[in-house]
PDB file of N, CA and C in Angstrom:
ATOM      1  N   UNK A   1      34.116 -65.746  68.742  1.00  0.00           N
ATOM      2  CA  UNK A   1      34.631 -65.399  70.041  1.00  0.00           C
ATOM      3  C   UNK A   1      34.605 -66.654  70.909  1.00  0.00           C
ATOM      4  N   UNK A   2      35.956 -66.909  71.782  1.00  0.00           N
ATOM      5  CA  UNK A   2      35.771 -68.136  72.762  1.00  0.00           C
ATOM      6  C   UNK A   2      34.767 -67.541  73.798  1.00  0.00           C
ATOM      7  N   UNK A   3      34.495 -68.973  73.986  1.00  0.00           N
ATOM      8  CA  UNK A   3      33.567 -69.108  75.355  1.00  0.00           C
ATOM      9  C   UNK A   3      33.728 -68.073  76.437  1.00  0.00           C
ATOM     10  N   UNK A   4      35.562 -68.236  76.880  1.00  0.00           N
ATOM     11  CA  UNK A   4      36.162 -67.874  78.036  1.00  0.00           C
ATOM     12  C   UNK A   4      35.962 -66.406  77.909  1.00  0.00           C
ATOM     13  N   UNK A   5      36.501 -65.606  76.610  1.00  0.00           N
ATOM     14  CA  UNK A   5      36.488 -64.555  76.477  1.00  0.00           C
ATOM     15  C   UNK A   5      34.952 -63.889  76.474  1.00  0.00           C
ATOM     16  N   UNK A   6      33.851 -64.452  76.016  1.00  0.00           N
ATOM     17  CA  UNK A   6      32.401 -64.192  75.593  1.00  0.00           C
ATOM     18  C   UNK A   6      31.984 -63.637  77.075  1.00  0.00           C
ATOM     19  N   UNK A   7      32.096 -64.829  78.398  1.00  0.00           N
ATOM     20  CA  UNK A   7      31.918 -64.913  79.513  1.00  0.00           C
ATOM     21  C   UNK A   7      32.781 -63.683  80.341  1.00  0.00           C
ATOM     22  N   UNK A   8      33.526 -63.383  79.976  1.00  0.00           N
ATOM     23  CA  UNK A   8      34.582 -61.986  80.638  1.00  0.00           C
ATOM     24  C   UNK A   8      33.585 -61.167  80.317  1.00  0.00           C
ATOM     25  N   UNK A   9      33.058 -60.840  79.111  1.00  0.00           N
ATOM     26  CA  UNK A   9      32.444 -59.685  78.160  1.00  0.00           C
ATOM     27  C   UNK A   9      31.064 -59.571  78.751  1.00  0.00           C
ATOM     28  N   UNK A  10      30.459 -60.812  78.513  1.00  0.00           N
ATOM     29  CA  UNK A  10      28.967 -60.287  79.312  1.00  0.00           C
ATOM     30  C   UNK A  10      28.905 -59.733  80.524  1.00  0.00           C
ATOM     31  N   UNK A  11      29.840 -60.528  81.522  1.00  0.00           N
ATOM     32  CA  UNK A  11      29.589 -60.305  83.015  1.00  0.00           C
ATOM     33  C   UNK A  11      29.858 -58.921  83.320  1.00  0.00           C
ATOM     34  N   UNK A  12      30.947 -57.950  82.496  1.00  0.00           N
ATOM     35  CA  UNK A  12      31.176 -56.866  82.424  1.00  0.00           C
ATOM     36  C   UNK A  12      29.715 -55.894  82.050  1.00  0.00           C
ATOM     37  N   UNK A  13      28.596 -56.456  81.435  1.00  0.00           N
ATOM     38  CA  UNK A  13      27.435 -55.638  81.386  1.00  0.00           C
ATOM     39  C   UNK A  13      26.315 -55.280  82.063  1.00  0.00           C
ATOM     40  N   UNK A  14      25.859 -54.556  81.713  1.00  0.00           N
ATOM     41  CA  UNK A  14      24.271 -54.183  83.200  1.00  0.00           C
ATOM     42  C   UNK A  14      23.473 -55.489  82.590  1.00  0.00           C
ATOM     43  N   UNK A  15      22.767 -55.245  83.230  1.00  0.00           N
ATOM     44  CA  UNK A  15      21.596 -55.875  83.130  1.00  0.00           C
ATOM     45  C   UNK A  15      20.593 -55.411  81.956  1.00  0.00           C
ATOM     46  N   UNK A  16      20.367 -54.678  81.637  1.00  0.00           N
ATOM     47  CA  UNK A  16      19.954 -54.024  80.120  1.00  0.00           C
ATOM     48  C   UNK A  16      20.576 -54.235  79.198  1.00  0.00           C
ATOM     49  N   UNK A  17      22.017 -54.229  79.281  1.00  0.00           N
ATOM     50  CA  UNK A  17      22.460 -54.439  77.969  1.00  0.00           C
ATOM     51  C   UNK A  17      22.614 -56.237  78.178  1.00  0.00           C
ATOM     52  N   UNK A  18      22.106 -57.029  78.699  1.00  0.00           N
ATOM     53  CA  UNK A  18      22.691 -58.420  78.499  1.00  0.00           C
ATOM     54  C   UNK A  18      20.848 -58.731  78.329  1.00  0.00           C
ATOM     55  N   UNK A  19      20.162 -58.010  78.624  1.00  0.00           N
ATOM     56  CA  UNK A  19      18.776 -58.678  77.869  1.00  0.00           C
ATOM     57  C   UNK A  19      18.709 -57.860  76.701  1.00  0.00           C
ATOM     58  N   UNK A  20      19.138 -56.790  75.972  1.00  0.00           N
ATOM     59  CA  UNK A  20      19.474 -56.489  74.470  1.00  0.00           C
ATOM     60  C   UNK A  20      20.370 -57.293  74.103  1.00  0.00           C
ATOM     61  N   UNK A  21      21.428 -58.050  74.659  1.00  0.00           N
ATOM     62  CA  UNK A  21      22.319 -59.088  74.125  1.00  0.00           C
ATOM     63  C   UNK A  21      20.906 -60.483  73.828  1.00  0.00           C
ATOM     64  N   UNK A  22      20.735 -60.942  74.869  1.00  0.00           N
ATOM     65  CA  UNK A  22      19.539 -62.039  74.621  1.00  0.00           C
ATOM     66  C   UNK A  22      18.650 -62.011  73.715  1.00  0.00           C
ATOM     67  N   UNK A  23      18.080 -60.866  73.481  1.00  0.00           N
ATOM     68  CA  UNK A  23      17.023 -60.187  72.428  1.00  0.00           C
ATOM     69  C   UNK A  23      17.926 -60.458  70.998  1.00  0.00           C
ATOM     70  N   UNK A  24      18.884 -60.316  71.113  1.00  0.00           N
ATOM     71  CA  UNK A  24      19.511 -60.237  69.742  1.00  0.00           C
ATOM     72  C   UNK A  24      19.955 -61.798  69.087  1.00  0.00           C
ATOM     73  N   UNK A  25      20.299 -62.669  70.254  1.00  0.00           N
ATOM     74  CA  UNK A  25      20.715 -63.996  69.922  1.00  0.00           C
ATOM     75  C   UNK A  25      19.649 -64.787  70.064  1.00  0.00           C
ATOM     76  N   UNK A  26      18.597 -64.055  70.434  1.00  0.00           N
ATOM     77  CA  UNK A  26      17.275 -65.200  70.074  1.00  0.00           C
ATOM     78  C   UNK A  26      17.155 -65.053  68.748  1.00  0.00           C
ATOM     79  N   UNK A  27      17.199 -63.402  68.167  1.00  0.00           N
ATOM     80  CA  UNK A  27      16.492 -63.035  67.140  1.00  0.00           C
ATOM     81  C   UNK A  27      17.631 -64.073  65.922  1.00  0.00           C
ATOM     82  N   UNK A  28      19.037 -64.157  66.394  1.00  0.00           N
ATOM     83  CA  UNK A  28      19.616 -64.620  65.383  1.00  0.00           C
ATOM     84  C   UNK A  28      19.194 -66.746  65.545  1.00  0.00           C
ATOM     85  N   UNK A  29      19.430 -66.838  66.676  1.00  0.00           N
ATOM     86  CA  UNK A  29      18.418 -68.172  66.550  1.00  0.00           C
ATOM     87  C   UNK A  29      17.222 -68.803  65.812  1.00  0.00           C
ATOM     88  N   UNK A  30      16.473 -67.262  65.704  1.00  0.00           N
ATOM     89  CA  UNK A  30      14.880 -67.511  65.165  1.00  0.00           C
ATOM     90  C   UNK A  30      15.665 -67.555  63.622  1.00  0.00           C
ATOM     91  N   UNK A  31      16.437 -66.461  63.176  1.00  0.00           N
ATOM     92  CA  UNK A  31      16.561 -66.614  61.721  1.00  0.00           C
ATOM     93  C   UNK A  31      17.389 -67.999  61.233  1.00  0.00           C
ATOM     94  N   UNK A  32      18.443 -68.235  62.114  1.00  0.00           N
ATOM     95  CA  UNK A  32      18.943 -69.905  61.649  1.00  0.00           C
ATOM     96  C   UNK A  32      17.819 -70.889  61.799  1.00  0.00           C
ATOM     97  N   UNK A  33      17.411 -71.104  62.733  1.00  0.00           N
ATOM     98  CA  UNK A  33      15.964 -72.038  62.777  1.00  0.00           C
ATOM     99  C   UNK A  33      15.129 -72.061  61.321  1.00  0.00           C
ATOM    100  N   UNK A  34      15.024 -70.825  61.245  1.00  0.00           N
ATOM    101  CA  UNK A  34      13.655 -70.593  60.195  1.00  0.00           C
ATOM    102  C   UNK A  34      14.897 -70.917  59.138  1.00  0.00           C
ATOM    103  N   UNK A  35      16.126 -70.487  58.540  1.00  0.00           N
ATOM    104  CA  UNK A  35      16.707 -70.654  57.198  1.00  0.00           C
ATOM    105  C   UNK A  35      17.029 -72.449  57.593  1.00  0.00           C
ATOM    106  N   UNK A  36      16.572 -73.245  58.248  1.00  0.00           N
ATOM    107  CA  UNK A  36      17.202 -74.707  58.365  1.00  0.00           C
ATOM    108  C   UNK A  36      16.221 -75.377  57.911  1.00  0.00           C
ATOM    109  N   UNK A  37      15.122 -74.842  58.622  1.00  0.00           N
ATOM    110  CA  UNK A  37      13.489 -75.328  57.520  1.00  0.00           C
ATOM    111  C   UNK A  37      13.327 -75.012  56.275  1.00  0.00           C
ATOM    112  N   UNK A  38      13.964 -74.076  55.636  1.00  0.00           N
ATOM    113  CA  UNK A  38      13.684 -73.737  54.430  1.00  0.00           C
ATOM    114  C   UNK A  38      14.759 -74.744  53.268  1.00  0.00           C
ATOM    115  N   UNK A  39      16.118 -74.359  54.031  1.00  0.00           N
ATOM    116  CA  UNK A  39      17.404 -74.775  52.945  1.00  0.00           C
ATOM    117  C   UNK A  39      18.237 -75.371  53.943  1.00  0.00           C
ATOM    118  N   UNK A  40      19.070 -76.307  53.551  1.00  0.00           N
ATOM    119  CA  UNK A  40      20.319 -76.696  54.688  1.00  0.00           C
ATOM    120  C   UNK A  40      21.116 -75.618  55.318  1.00  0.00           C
ATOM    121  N   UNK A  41      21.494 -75.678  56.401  1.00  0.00           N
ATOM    122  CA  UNK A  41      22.448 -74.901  57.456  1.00  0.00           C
ATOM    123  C   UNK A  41      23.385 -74.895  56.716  1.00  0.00           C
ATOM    124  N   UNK A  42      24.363 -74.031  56.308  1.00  0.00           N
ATOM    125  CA  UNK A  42      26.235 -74.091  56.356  1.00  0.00           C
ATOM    126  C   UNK A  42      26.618 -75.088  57.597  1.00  0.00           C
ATOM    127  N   UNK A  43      26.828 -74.362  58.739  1.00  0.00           N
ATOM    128  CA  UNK A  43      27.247 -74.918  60.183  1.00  0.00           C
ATOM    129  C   UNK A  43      26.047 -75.115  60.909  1.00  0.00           C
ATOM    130  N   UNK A  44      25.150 -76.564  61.065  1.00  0.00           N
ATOM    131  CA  UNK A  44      24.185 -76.460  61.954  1.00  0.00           C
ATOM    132  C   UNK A  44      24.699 -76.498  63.107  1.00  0.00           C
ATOM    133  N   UNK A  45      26.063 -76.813  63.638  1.00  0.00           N
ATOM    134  CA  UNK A  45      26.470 -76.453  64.924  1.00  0.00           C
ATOM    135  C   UNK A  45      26.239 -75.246  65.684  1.00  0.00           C
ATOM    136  N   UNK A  46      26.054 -74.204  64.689  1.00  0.00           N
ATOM    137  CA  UNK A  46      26.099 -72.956  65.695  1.00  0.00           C
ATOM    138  C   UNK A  46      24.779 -72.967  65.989  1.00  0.00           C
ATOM    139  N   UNK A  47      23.660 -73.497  66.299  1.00  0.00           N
ATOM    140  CA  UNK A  47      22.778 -73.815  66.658  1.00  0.00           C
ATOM    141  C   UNK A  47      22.813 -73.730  68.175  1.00  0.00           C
ATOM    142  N   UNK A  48      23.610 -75.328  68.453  1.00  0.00           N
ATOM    143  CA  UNK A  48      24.085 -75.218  70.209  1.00  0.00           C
ATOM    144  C   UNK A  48      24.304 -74.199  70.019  1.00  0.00           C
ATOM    145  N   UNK A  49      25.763 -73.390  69.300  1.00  0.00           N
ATOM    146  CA  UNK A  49      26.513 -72.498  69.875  1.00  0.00           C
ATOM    147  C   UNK A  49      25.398 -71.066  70.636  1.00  0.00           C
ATOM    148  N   UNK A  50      24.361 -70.878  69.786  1.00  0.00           N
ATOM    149  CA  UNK A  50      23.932 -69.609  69.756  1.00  0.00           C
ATOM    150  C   UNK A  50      23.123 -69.995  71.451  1.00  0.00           C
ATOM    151  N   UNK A  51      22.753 -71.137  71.452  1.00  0.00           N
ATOM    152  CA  UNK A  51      21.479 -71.703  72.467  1.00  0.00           C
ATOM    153  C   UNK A  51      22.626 -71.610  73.657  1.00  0.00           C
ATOM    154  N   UNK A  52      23.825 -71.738  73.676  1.00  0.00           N
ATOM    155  CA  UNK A  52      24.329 -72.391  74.993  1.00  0.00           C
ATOM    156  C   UNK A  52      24.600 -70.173  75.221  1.00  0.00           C
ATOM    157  N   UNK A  53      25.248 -69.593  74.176  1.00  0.00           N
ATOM    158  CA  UNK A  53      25.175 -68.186  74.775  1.00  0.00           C
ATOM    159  C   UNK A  53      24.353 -67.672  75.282  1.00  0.00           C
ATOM    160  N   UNK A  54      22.731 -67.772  75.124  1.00  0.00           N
ATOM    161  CA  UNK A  54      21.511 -67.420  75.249  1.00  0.00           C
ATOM    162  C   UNK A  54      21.428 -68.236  77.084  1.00  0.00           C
ATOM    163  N   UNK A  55      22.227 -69.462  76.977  1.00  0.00           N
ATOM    164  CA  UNK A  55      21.883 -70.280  78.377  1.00  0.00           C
ATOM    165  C   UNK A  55      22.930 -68.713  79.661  1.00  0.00           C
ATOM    166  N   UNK A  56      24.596 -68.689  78.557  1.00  0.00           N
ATOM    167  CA  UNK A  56      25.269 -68.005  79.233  1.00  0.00           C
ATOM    168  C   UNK A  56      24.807 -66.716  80.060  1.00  0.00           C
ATOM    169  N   UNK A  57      24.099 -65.847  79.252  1.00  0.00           N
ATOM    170  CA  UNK A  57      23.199 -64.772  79.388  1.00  0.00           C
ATOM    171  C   UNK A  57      22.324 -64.517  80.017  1.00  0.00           C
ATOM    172  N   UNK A  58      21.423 -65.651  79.969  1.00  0.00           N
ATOM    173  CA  UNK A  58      20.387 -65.870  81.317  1.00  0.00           C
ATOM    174  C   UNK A  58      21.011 -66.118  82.553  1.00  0.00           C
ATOM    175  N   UNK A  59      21.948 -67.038  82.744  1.00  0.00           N
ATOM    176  CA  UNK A  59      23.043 -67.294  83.740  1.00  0.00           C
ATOM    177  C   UNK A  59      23.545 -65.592  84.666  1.00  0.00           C
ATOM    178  N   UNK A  60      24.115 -64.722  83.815  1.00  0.00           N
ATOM    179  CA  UNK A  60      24.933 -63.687  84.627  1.00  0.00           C
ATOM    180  C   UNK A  60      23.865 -62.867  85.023  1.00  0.00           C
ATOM    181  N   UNK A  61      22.656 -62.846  83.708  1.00  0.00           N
ATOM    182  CA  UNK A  61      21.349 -61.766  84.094  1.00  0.00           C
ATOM    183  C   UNK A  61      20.971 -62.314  85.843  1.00  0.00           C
ATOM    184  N   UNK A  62      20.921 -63.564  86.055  1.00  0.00           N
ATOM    185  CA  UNK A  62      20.620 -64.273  87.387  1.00  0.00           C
ATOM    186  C   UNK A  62      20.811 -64.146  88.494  1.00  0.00           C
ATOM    187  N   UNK A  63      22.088 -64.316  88.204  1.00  0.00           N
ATOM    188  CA  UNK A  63      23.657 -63.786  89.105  1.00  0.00           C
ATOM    189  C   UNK A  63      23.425 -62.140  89.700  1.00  0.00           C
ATOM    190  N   UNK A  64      23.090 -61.585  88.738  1.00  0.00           N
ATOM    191  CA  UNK A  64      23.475 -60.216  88.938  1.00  0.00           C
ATOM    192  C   UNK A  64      22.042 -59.995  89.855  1.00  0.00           C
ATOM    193  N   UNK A  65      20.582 -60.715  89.502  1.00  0.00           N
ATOM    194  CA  UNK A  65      19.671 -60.295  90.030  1.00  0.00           C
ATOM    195  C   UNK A  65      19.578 -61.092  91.741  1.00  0.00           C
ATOM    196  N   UNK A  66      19.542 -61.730  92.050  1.00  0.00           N
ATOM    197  CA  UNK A  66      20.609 -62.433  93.389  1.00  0.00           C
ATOM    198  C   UNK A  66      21.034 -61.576  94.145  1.00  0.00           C
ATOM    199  N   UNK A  67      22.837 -61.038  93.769  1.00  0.00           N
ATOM    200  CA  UNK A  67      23.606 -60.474  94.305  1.00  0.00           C
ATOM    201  C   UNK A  67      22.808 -58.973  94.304  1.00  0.00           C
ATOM    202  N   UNK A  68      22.107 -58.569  94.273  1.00  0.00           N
ATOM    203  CA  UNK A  68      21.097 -57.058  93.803  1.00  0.00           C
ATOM    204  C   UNK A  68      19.785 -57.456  95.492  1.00  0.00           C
ATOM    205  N   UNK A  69      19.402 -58.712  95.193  1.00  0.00           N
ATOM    206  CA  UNK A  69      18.665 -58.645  96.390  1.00  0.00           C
ATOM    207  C   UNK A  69      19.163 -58.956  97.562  1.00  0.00           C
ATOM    208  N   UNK A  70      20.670 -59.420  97.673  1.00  0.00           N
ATOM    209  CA  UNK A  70      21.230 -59.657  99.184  1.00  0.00           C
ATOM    210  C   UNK A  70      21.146 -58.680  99.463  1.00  0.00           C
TER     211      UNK A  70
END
């Protein structure tokens, strides 16, 4: 999924479902991490990729908690 489109998709969610989104792309982080120590990556790029969604995610969770206390 592009960036642009990823970013439409989260911002569209509560706040619960974008820390079950986070929960899930750590968990897939922890398993690439741990399979890179063991055996070579296929794509170690998706590394960033997974880290910068996880940045995206914390980002709108932020946003949303902000605009909640004005």
């Amino acid at each position: 999924m592009k960036a642009k489109d990823y970013r439409e998709k989260i911002r569209k969610m509560s706040v619960e479902e974008l820390r079950a989104e986070e929960q899930e792309l750590k968990a897939q982080l922890f398993k690439l991490r741990f399979k890179g120590a063991t055996s070579p990556i296929d794509n170690p790029v998706q590394v960033r990729y997974i880290k910068r969604d996880i940045a995206r995610v914390r980002t709108v969770i932020r946003e949303k908690q902000l605009s909640n206390e004005q």
